[in-house]
Protein backbone atom coordinates (compact mmCIF):
# COMPACT_ATOMS: atom_id res chain seq x y z
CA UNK A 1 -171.94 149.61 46.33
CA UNK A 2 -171.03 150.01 49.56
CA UNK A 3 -173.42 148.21 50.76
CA UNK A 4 -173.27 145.07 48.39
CA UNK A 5 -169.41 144.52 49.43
CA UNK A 6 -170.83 144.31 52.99
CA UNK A 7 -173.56 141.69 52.12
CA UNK A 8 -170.85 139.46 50.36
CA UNK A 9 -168.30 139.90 53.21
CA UNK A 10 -170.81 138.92 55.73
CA UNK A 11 -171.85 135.82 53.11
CA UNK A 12 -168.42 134.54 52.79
CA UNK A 13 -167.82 134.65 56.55
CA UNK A 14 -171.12 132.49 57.15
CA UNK A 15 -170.37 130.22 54.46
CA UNK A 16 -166.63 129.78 55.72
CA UNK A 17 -168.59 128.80 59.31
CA UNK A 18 -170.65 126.77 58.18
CA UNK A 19 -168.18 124.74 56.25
CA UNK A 20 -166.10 125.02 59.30
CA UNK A 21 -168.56 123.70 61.71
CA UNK A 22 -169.57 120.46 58.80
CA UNK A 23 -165.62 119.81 58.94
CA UNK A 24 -165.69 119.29 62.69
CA UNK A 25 -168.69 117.07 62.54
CA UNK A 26 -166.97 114.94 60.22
CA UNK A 27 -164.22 113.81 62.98
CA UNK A 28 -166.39 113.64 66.06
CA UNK A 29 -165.75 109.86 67.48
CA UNK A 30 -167.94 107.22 66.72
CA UNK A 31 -168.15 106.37 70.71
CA UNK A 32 -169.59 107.58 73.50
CA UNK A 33 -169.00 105.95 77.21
CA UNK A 34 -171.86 106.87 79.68
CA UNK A 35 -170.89 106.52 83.55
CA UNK A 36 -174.27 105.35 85.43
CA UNK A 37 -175.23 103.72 89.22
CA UNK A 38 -176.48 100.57 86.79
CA UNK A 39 -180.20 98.94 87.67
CA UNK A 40 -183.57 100.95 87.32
CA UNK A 41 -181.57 104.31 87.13
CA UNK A 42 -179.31 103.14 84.18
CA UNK A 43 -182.09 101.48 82.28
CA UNK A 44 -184.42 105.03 82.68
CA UNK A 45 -180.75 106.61 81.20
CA UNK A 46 -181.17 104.58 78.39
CA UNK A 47 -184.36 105.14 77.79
CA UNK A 48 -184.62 108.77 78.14
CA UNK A 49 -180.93 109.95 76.70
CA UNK A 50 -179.24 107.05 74.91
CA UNK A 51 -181.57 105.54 72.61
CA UNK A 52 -183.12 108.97 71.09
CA UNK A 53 -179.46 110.19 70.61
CA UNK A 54 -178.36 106.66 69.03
CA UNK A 55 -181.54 107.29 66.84
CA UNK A 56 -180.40 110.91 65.58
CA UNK A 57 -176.59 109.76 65.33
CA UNK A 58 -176.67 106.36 63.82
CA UNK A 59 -172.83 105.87 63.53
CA UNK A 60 -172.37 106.42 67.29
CA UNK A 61 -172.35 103.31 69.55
CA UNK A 62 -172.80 103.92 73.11
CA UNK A 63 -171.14 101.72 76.24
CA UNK A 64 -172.10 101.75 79.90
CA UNK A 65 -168.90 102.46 82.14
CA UNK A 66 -170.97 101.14 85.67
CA UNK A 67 -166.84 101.67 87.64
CA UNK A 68 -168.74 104.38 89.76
CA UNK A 69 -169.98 101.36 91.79
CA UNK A 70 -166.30 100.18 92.41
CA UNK A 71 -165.48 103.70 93.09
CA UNK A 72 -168.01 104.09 96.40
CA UNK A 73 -167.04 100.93 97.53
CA UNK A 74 -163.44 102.30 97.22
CA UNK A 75 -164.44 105.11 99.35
CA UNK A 76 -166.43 103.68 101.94
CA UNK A 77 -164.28 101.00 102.57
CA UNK A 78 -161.31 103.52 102.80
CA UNK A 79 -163.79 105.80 105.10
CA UNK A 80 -164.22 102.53 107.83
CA UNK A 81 -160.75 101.67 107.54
């Protein structure tokens, strides 16, 4: 007896998990921003990461954020200043 309460406990904890876990899937956004150098290295992002994932998720769009260019030019320019 013992050991059936046990095996239903344990059941209803998985099942509350896994319901859990389905929930939180449910409101994950629909976006994803990428940050990249742009050029060759960007385009072997895309091919590698982006487009398999966009393939497994297909309500998920993803945009290129390529501001870490504007960002070292930031810095080197305030680095010669």
């Amino acid at each position: 007896m013992k050991f059936t309460t046990t095996l239903l406990a344990t059941s209803a904890l998985i099942g509350a998990g896994t319901f859990a876990l389905a929930d939180a899937h449910g409101n994950m956004a629909n976006e994803m921003t990428l940050v990249s150098w742009g050029g060759a290295y960007q385009a072997s992002q895309d091919k590698a990461y982006l487009q398999p994932y966009l393939k497994n998720n297909p309500g998920v769009t993803g945009v290129w954020d390529e501001s870490s260019n504007e960002a070292v030019a930031k810095l080197r320019a305030m680095n010669e200043a």
